[in-house]
C-alpha atoms as a PDB file:
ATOM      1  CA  UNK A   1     -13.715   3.468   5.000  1.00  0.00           C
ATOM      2  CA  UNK A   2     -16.485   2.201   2.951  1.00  0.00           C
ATOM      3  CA  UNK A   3     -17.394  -1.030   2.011  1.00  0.00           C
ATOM      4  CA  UNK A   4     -16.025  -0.803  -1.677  1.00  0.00           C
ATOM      5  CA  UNK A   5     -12.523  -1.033   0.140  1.00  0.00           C
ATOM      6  CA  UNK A   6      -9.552  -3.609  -1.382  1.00  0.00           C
ATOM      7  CA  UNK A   7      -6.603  -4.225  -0.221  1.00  0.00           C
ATOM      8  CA  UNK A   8      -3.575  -4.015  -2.550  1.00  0.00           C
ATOM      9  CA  UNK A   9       0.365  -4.374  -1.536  1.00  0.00           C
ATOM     10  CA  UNK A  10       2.648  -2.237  -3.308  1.00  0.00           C
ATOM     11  CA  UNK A  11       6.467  -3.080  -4.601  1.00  0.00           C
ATOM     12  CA  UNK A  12       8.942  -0.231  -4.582  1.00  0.00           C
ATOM     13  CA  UNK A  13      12.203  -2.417  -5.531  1.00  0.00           C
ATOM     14  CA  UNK A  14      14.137   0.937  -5.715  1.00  0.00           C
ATOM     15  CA  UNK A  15      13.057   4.732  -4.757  1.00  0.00           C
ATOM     16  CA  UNK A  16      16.290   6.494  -4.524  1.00  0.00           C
ATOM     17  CA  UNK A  17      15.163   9.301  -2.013  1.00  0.00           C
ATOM     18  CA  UNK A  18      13.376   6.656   0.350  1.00  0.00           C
ATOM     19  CA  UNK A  19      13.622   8.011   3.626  1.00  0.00           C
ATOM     20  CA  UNK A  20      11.914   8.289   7.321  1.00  0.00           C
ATOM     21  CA  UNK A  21      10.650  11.520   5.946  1.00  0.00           C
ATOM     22  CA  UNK A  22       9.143  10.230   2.770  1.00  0.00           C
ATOM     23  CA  UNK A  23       7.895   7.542   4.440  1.00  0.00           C
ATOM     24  CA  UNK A  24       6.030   9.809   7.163  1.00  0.00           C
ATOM     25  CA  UNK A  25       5.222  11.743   4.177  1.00  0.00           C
ATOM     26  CA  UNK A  26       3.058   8.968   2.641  1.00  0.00           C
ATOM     27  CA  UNK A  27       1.547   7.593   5.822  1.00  0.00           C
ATOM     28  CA  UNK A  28      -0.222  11.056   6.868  1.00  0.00           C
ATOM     29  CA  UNK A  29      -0.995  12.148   2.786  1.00  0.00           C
ATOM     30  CA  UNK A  30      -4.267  12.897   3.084  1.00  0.00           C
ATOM     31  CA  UNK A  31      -6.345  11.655  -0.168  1.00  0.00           C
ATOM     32  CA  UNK A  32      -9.588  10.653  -0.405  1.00  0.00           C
ATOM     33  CA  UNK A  33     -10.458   6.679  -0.774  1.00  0.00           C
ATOM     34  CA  UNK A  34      -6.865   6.156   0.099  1.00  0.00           C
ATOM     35  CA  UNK A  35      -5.488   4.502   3.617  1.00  0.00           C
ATOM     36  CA  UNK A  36      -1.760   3.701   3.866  1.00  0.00           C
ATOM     37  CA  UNK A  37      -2.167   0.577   6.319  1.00  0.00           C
ATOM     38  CA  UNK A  38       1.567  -0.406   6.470  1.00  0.00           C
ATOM     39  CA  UNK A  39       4.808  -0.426   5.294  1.00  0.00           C
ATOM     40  CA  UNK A  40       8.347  -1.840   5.645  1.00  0.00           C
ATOM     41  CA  UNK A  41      10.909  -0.378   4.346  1.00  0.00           C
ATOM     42  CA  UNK A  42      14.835  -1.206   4.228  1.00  0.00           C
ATOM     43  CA  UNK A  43      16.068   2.543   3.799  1.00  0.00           C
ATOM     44  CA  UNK A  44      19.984   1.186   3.375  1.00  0.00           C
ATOM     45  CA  UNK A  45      18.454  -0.984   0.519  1.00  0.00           C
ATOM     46  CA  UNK A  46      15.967   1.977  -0.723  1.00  0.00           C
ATOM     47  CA  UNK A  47      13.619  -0.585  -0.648  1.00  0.00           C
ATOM     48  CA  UNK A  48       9.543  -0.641   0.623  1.00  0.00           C
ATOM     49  CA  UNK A  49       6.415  -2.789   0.498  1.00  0.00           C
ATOM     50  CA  UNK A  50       3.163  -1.341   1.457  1.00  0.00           C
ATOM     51  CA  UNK A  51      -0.207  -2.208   2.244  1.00  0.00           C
ATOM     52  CA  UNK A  52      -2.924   0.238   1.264  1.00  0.00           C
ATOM     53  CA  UNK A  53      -6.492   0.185   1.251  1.00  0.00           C
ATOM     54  CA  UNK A  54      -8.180   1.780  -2.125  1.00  0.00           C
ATOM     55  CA  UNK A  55     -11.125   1.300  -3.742  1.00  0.00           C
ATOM     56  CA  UNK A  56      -9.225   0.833  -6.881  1.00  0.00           C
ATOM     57  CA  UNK A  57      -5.340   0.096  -8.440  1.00  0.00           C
ATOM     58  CA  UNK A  58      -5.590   3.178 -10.357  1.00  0.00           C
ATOM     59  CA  UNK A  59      -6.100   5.054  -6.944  1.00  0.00           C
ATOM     60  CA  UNK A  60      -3.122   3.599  -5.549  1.00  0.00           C
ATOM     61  CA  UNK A  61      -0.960   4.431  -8.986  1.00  0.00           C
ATOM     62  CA  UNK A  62      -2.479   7.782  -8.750  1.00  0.00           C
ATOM     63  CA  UNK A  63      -1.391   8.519  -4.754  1.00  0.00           C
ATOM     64  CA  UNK A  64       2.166   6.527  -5.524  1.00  0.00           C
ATOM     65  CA  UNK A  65       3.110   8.576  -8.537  1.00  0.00           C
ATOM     66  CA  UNK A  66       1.389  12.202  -7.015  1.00  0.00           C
ATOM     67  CA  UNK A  67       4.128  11.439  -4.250  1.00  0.00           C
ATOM     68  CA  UNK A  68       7.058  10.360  -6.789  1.00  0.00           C
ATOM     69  CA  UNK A  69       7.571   7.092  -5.323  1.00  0.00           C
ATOM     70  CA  UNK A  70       8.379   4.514  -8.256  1.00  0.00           C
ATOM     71  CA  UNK A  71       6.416   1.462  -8.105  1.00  0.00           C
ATOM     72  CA  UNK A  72       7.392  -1.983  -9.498  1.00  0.00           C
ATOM     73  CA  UNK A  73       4.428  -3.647  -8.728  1.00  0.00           C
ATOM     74  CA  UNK A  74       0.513  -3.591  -7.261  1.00  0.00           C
ATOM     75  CA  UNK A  75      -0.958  -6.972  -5.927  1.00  0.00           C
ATOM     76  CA  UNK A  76      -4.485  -6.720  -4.903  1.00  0.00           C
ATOM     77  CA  UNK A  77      -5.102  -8.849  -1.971  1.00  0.00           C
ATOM     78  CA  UNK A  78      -7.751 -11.576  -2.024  1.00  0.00           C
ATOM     79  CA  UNK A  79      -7.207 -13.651   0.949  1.00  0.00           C
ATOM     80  CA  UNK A  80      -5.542 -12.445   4.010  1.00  0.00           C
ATOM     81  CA  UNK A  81      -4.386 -13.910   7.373  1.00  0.00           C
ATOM     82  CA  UNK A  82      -2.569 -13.112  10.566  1.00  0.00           C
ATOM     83  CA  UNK A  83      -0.701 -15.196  12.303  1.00  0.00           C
ATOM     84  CA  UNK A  84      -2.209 -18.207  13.059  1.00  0.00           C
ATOM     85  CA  UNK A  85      -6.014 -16.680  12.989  1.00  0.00           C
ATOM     86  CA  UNK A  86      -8.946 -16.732  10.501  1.00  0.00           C
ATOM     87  CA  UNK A  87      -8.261 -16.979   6.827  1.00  0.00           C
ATOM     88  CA  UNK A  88     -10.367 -13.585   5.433  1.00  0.00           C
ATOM     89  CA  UNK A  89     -11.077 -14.175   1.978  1.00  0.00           C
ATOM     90  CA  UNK A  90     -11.800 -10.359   0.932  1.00  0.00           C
ATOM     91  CA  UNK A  91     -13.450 -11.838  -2.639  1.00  0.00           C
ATOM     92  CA  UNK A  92     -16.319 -13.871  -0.786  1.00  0.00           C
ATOM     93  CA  UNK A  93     -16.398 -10.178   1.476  1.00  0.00           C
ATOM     94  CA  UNK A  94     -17.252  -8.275  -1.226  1.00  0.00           C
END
Protein backbone atom coordinates (compact mmCIF):
# COMPACT_ATOMS: atom_id res chain seq x y z
CA UNK A 1 0.00 0.00 0.00
CA UNK A 2 1.33 3.38 -0.55
CA UNK A 3 2.41 5.84 1.67
CA UNK A 4 -0.82 8.09 1.41
CA UNK A 5 -2.42 5.18 3.55
CA UNK A 6 -4.85 6.12 6.87
CA UNK A 7 -6.29 4.14 8.97
CA UNK A 8 -10.01 4.57 9.73
CA UNK A 9 -12.37 2.16 12.03
CA UNK A 10 -15.74 1.70 10.89
CA UNK A 11 -19.19 1.39 13.13
CA UNK A 12 -21.89 -0.88 11.78
CA UNK A 13 -24.33 -0.68 15.00
CA UNK A 14 -26.88 -2.75 12.93
CA UNK A 15 -26.57 -4.57 9.31
CA UNK A 16 -29.43 -6.90 9.30
CA UNK A 17 -27.92 -9.54 6.81
CA UNK A 18 -24.45 -9.57 8.74
CA UNK A 19 -23.15 -12.85 8.28
CA UNK A 20 -19.81 -15.16 7.95
CA UNK A 21 -20.53 -14.81 4.31
CA UNK A 22 -20.81 -11.08 4.15
CA UNK A 23 -18.14 -10.78 6.23
CA UNK A 24 -15.79 -13.04 3.91
CA UNK A 25 -17.42 -11.08 1.30
CA UNK A 26 -15.84 -7.77 2.44
CA UNK A 27 -12.47 -9.09 3.54
CA UNK A 28 -11.49 -10.54 -0.09
CA UNK A 29 -13.53 -7.38 -2.15
CA UNK A 30 -11.05 -6.47 -4.24
CA UNK A 31 -10.95 -2.44 -4.72
CA UNK A 32 -8.30 -0.41 -5.37
CA UNK A 33 -6.71 1.88 -2.38
CA UNK A 34 -8.84 -0.20 -0.12
CA UNK A 35 -7.43 -2.96 2.60
CA UNK A 36 -9.93 -4.48 5.05
CA UNK A 37 -7.34 -5.00 8.04
CA UNK A 38 -9.85 -6.38 10.63
CA UNK A 39 -13.02 -6.87 11.91
CA UNK A 40 -15.15 -8.15 14.82
CA UNK A 41 -18.28 -8.83 14.47
CA UNK A 42 -21.14 -10.14 16.97
CA UNK A 43 -23.39 -11.86 14.19
CA UNK A 44 -26.27 -12.71 17.08
CA UNK A 45 -26.11 -8.87 17.73
CA UNK A 46 -25.73 -7.97 13.79
CA UNK A 47 -23.16 -5.96 14.96
CA UNK A 48 -19.27 -5.14 13.38
CA UNK A 49 -16.32 -2.79 13.80
CA UNK A 50 -13.68 -2.70 11.23
CA UNK A 51 -10.38 -1.49 10.59
CA UNK A 52 -9.54 -0.49 7.04
CA UNK A 53 -6.78 1.13 5.46
CA UNK A 54 -7.85 3.93 2.67
CA UNK A 55 -6.37 6.72 1.44
CA UNK A 56 -9.49 8.58 2.13
CA UNK A 57 -13.17 8.41 4.25
CA UNK A 58 -14.94 8.80 1.10
CA UNK A 59 -13.13 5.54 -0.13
CA UNK A 60 -14.22 3.69 2.76
CA UNK A 61 -18.08 5.15 2.38
CA UNK A 62 -17.73 4.28 -1.18
CA UNK A 63 -16.50 0.30 -0.58
CA UNK A 64 -19.11 0.15 2.63
CA UNK A 65 -22.14 1.31 0.72
CA UNK A 66 -20.97 -0.61 -2.94
CA UNK A 67 -21.29 -3.73 -0.51
CA UNK A 68 -24.69 -2.56 1.30
CA UNK A 69 -23.33 -2.64 4.65
CA UNK A 70 -24.89 0.39 6.71
CA UNK A 71 -22.43 2.37 8.50
CA UNK A 72 -23.00 4.45 11.68
CA UNK A 73 -19.81 5.82 11.92
CA UNK A 74 -15.97 6.36 10.35
CA UNK A 75 -13.12 7.31 12.87
CA UNK A 76 -9.88 7.95 11.23
CA UNK A 77 -7.13 6.74 13.35
CA UNK A 78 -4.35 9.06 14.50
CA UNK A 79 -2.49 7.28 17.11
CA UNK A 80 -2.37 3.60 17.39
CA UNK A 81 -0.93 0.99 19.82
CA UNK A 82 -0.73 -2.69 20.55
CA UNK A 83 -0.59 -4.06 23.54
CA UNK A 84 1.85 -2.78 25.61
CA UNK A 85 4.32 -1.66 22.53
CA UNK A 86 5.17 1.65 20.77
CA UNK A 87 2.62 4.39 20.62
CA UNK A 88 2.49 5.07 16.44
CA UNK A 89 1.23 8.38 15.99
CA UNK A 90 0.12 8.00 12.14
CA UNK A 91 -0.23 12.18 12.01
CA UNK A 92 3.61 12.79 12.81
CA UNK A 93 3.92 9.53 9.99
CA UNK A 94 2.50 11.30 7.44
Amino acid sequence: MGSNMRMFISEHQVVSDLNRDLIMKMHSASVKGIEVLYSFSNIEEKCMYTVIKSPDRLSVEAFMSELRIPCDSIMEVEVFIEGKGEIEDWKQAA
